[in-house]
Protein backbone atom coordinates (compact mmCIF):
# COMPACT_ATOMS: atom_id res chain seq x y z
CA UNK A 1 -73.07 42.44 10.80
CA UNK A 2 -72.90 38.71 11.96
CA UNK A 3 -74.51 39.66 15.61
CA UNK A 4 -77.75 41.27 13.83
CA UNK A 5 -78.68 38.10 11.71
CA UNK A 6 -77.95 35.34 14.36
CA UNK A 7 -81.11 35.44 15.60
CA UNK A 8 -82.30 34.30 12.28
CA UNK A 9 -81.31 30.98 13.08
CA UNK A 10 -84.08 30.37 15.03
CA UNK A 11 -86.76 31.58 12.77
CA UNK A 12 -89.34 29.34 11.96
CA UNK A 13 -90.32 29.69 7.98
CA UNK A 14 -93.29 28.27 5.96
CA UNK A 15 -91.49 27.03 2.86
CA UNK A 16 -94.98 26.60 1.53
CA UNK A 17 -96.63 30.15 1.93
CA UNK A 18 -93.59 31.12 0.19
CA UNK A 19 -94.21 29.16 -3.19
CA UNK A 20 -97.97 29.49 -2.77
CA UNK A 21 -97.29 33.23 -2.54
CA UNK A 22 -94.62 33.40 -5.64
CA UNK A 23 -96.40 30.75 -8.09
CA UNK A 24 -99.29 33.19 -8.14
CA UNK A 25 -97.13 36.34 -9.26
CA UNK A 26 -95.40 34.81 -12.44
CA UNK A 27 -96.64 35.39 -15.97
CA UNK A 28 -95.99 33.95 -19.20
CA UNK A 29 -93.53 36.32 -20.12
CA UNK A 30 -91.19 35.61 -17.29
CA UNK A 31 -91.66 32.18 -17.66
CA UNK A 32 -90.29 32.20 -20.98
CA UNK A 33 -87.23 33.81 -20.27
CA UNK A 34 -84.15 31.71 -19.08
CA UNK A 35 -82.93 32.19 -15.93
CA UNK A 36 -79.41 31.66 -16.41
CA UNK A 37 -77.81 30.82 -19.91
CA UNK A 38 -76.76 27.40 -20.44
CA UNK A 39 -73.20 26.51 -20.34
CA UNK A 40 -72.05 24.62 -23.77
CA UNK A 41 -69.66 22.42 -22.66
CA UNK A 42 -69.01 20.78 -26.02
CA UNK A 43 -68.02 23.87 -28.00
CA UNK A 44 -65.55 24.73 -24.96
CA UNK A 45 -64.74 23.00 -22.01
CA UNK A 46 -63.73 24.93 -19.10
CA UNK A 47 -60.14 23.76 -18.84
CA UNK A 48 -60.09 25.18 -22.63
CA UNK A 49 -61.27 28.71 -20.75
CA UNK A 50 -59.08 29.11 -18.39
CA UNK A 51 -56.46 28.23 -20.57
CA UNK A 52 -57.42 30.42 -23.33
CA UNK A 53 -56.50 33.64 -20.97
CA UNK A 54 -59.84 34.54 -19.92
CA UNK A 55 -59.96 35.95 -16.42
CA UNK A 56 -62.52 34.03 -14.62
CA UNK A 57 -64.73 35.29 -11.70
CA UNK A 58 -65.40 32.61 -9.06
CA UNK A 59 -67.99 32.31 -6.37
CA UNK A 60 -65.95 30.79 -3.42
CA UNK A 61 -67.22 27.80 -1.51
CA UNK A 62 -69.35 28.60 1.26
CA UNK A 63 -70.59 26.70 4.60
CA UNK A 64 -75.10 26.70 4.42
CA UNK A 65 -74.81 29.42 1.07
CA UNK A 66 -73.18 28.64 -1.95
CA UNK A 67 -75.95 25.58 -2.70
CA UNK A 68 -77.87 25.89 -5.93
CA UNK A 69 -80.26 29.12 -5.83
CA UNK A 70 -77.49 30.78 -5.47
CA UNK A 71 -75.15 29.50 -7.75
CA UNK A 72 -77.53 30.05 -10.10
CA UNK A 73 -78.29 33.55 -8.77
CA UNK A 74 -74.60 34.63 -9.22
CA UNK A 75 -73.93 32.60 -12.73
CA UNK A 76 -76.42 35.10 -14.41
CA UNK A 77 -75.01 38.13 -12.66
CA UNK A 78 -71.38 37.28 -13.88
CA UNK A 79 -69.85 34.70 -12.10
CA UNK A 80 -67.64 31.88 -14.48
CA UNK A 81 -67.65 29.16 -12.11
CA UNK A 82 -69.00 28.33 -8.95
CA UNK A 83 -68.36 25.79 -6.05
CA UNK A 84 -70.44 24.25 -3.77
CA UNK A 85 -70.00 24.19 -0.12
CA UNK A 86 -67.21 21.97 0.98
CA UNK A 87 -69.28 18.40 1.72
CA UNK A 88 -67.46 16.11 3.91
CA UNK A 89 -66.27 13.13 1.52
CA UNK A 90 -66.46 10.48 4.43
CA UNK A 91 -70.12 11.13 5.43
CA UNK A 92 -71.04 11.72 1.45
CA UNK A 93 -69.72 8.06 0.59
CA UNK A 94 -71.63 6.38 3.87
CA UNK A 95 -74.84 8.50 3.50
CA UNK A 96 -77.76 8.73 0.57
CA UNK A 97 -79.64 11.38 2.62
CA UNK A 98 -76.10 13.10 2.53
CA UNK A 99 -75.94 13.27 -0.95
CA UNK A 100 -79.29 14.20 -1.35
CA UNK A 101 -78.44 16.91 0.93
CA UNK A 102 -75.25 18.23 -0.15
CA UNK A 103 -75.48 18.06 -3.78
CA UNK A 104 -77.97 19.55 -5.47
CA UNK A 105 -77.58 20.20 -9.16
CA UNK A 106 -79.49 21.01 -12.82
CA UNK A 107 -78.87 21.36 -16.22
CA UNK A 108 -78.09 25.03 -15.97
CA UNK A 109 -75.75 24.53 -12.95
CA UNK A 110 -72.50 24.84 -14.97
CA UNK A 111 -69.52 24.89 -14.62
CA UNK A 112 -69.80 23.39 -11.41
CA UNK A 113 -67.21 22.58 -9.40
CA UNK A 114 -67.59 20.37 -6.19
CA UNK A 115 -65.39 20.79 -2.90
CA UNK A 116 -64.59 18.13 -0.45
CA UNK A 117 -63.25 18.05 2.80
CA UNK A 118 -61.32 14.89 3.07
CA UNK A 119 -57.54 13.77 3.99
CA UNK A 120 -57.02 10.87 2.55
CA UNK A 121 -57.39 9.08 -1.10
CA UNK A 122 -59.52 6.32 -1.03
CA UNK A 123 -62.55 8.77 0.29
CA UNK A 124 -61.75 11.45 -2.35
CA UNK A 125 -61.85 8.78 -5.11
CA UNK A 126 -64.75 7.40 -3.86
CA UNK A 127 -66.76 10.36 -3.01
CA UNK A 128 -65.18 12.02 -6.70
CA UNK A 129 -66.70 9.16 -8.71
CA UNK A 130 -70.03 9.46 -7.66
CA UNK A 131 -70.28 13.67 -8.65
CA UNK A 132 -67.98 13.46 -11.92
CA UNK A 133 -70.54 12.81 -14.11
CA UNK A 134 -72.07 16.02 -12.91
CA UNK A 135 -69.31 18.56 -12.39
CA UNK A 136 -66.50 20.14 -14.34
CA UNK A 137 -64.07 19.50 -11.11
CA UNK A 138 -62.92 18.40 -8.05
CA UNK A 139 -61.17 20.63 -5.05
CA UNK A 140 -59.53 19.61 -2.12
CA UNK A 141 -60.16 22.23 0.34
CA UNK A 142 -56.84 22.83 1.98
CA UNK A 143 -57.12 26.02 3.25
CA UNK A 144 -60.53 25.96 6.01
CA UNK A 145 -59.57 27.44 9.29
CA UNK A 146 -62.19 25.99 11.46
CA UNK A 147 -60.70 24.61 14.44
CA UNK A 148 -63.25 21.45 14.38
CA UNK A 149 -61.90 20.40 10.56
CA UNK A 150 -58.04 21.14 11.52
CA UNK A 151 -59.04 18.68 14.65
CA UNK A 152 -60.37 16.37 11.77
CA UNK A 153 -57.13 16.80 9.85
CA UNK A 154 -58.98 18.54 6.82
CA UNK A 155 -59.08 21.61 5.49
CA UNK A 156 -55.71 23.69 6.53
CA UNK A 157 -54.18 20.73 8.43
CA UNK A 158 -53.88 19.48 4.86
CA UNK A 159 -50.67 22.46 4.72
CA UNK A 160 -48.69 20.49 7.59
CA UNK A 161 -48.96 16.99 6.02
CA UNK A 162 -48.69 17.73 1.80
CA UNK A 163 -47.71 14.57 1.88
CA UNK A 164 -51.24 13.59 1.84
CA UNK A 165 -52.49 16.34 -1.04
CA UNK A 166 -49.97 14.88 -3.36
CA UNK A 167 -50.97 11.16 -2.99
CA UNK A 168 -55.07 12.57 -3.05
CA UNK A 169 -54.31 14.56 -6.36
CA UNK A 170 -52.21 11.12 -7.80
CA UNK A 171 -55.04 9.04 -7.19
CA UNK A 172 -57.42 11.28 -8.83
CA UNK A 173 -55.55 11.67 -11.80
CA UNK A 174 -54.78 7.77 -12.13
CA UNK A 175 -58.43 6.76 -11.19
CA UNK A 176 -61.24 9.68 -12.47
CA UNK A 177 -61.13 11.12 -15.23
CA UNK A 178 -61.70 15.32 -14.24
CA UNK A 179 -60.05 18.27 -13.44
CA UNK A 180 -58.83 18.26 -9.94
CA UNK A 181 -57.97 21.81 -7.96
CA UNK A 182 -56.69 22.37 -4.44
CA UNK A 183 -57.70 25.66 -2.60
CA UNK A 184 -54.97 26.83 -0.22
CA UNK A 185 -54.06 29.44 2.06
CA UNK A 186 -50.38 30.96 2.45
CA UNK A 187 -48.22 29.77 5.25
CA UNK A 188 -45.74 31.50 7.60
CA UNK A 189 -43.20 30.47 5.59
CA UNK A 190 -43.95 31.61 2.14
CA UNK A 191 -40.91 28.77 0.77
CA UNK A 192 -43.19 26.22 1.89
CA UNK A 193 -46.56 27.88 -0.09
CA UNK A 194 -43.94 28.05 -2.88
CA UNK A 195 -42.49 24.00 -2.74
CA UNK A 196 -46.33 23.31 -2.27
CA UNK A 197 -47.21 24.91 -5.28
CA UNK A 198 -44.68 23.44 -7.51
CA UNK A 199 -44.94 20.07 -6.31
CA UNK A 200 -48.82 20.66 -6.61
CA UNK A 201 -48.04 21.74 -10.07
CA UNK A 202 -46.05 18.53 -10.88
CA UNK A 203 -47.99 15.61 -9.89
CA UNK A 204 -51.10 17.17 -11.86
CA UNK A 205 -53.55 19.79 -10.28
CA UNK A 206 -55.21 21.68 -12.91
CA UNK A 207 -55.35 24.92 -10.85
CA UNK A 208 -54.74 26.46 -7.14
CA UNK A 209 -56.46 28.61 -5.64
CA UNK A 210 -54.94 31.02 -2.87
CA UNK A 211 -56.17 32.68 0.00
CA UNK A 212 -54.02 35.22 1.17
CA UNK A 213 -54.00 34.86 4.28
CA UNK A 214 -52.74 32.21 7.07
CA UNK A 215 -54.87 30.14 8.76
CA UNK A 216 -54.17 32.06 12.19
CA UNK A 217 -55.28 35.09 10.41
CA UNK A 218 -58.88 36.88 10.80
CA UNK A 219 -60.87 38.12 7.55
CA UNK A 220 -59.81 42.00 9.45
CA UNK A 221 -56.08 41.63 8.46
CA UNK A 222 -55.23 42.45 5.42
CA UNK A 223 -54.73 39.86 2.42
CA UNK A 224 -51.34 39.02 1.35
CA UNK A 225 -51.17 39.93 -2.62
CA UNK A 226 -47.63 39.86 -3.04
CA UNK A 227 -47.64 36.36 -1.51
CA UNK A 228 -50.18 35.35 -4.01
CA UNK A 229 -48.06 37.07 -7.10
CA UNK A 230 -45.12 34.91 -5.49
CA UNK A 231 -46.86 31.89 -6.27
CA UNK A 232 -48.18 33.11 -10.00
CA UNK A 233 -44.50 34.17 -10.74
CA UNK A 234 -43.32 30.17 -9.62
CA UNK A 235 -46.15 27.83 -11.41
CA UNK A 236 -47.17 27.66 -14.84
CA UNK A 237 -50.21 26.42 -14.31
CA UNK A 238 -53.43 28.99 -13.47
CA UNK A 239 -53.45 30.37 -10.08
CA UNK A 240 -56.85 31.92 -8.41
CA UNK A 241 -56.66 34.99 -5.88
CA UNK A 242 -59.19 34.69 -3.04
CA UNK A 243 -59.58 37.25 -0.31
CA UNK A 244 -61.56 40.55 -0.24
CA UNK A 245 -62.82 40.85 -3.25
CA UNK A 246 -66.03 42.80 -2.79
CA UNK A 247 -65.44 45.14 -6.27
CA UNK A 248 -65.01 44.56 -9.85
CA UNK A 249 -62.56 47.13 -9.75
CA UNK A 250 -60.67 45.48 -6.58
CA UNK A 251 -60.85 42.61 -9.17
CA UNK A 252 -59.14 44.26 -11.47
CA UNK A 253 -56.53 45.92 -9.31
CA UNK A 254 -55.75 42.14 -7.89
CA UNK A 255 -55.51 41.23 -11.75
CA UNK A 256 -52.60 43.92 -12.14
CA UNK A 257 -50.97 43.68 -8.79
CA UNK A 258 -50.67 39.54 -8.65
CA UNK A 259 -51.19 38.28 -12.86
CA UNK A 260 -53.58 35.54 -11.55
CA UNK A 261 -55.64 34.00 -13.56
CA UNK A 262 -58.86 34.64 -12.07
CA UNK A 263 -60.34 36.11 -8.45
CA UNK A 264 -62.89 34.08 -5.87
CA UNK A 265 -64.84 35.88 -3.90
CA UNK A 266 -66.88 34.65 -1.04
CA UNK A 267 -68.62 37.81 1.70
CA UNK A 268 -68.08 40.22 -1.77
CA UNK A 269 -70.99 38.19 -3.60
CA UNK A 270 -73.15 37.39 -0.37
CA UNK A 271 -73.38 41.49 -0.13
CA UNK A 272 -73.63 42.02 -3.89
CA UNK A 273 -74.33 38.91 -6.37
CA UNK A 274 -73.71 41.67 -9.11
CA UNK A 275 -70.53 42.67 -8.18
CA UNK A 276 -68.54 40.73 -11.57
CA UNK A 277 -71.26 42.95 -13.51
CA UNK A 278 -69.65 46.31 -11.74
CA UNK A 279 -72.76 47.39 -9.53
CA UNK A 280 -71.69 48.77 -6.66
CA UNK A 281 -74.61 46.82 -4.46
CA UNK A 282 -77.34 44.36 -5.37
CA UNK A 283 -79.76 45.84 -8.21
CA UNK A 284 -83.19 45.32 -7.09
CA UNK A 285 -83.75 42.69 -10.21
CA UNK A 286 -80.90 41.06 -9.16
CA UNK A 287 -82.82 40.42 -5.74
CA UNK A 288 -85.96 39.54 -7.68
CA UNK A 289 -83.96 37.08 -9.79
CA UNK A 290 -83.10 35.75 -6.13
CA UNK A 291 -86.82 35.10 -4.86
CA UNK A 292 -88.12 33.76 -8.63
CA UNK A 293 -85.36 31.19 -8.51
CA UNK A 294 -85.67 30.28 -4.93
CA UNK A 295 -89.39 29.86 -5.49
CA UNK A 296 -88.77 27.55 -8.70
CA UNK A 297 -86.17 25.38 -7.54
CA UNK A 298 -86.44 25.18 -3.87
CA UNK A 299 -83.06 24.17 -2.55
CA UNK A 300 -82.39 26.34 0.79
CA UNK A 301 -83.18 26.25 4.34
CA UNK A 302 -85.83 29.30 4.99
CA UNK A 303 -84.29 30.86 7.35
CA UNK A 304 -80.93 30.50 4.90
CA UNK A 305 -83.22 32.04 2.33
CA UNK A 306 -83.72 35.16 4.87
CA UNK A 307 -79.85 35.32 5.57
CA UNK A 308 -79.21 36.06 1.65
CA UNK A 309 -81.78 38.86 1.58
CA UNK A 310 -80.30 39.95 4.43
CA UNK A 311 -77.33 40.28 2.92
CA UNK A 312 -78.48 41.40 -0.16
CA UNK A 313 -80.29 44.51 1.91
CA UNK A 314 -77.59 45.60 3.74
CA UNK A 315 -76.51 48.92 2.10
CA UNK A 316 -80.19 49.52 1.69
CA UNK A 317 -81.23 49.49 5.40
CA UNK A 318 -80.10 51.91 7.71
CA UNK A 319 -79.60 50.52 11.39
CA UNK A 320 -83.55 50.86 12.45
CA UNK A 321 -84.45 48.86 9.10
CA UNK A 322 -82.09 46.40 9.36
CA UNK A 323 -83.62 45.49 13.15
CA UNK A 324 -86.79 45.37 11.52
CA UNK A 325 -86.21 43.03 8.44
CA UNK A 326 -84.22 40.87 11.41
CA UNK A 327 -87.13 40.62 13.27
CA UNK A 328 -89.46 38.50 10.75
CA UNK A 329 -90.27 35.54 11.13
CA UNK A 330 -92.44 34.61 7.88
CA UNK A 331 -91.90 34.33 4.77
CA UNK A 332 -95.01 35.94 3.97
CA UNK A 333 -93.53 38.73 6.23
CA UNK A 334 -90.62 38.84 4.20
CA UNK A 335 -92.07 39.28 0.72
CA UNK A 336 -94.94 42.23 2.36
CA UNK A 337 -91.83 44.18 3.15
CA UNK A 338 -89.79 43.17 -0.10
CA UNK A 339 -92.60 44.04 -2.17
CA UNK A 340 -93.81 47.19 -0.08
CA UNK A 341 -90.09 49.18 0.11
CA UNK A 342 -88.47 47.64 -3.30
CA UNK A 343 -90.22 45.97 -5.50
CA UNK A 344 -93.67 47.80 -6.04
């Protein structure tokens, strides 16, 4: 799947045909209706939520996708809470343009919560103070398996040195007033996950969230769910399952097998934005939702734009069709082919 949409990368996309294009299709009706609900944060905060029992669905962070079309995208198809990508706290304190890059936010973007890559306190602080205003958390991604951000000591380095995400998770909870979360994977040794966990659990964090898998592992082998029910049975505090979740009903069978509090799924929504509402691929309105909000709000790379359709196509295109759709390179391309097989 990966080799047939690298080329996309290269595309060149005018941004503007697309809105000229899309502005010229909407009527009054749709533009009365909301396009996600709003998220009333004063009758019910989310720590009240997760608290309360309810199971949450969670769109996972994501590297160039989870930005704000699509968090938007997957809040009105059934997601609780969403994360943004993980935005590198060093370069997000230094940099304006950063910011303006990497966080990207509006009223209906709720309940938000914002992931940083960062090892040390003073940068998480920092970087936490300017967003908290704006959010309804902070995570420490501990769990990233890139070999550039272990180099950099973030991300899953963070599991040999906990040292470091237990003085990070202090200093938020002595300095800024919000929810703060780490998102983990499990280790060789599943007594170290566990003495993590705990000592996560003791110092403050509001949540974890586990990947069950290792860092050494691929996305092919299989995810750990007993490990993940090992850490549930330890903490009191509400524990998230993340890997292959790509069903509601593999949702629910991770509820059962593990007790967590809540699943995160990342390739599962990418595929199928509806799959928290039980559709078994993305509706065709859920795909129109896609293009109406991209073409309101803006907020993705074009050829980022074509990646989630791609996605969003796949179990509609057989292996011809899926070369073709590939291929374009327009974004008035795009929509003639949207509009000619799906939406008209």
């Amino acid at each position: 799947m990966e080799d047939q949409i690298n080329s996309l990368l290269n595309s060149q996309i005018n941004i503007e045909e697309f809105n000229n294009n899309n502005n010229s299709n909407n009527n009054n009706e749709e533009e009365d209706k909301p396009i996600v609900k709003i998220y009333d944060s004063d009758k019910q905060n989310l720590m009240d939520r997760i608290n309360s029992g309810e199971f949450m669905k969670i769109q996972a962070p994501m590297v160039r996708f989870s930005r704000l079309p699509f968090r938007m995208l997957v809040k009105k198809w059934g997601c609780d809470i969403t994360y943004t990508p993980m935005i590198m706290a060093a370069e997000f304190n230094r940099s304006e343009a950063a910011r303006d890059s990497d966080f990207t936010i509006n009223k209906l973007d709720e309940p938000l919560i914002v992931q940083f890559g960062v090892n040390n306190a003073e940068e998480l602080v920092s970087a936490a103070e300017k967003v908290k205003d704006y959010c309804q958390g902070i995570d420490i991604n501990c769990g990233c398996p890139q070999r550039w951000v272990m180099k950099e000591g973030f991300g899953a380095n963070l599991l040999l040195h906990p040292e470091r995400i237990y003085d990070m998770v202090k200093q938020i909870n002595n300095r800024v007033p919000i929810p703060i979360s780490i998102k983990i994977r499990v280790q060789s040794d599943l007594k170290d996950t566990i003495e993590l966990a705990k000592r996560a659990e003791r110092i403050g964090v509001s949540w974890i969230t586990v990947h069950g898998r290792t860092s050494a592992m691929k996305s092919s082998h299989p995810v750990d769910y007993d490990a993940i029910k090992l850490v549930k049975d330890n903490v009191t505090l509400p524990v998230f399952a993340n890997g292959d979740v790509f069903t509601l009903s593999q949702s629910n069978e991770i509820r059962e097998k593990t007790g967590v509090n809540g699943v995160m799924s990342a390739r599962g929504l990418l595929t199928n934005p509806a799959l928290f509402q039980g559709y078994d691929k993305t509706p065709i309105e859920c795909i129109k939702d896609f293009i109406n909000i991209y073409s309101e709000y803006g907020g993705l790379h074009p050829v980022i734009f074509h990646r989630h359709l791609m996605y969003m196509l796949y179990e509609y295109h057989n292996k011809n069709e899926k070369s073709e759709f590939n291929k374009l390179s327009t974004i008035s391309g795009i929509m003639d082919y949207i509009n000619d097989k799906f939406l008209f």
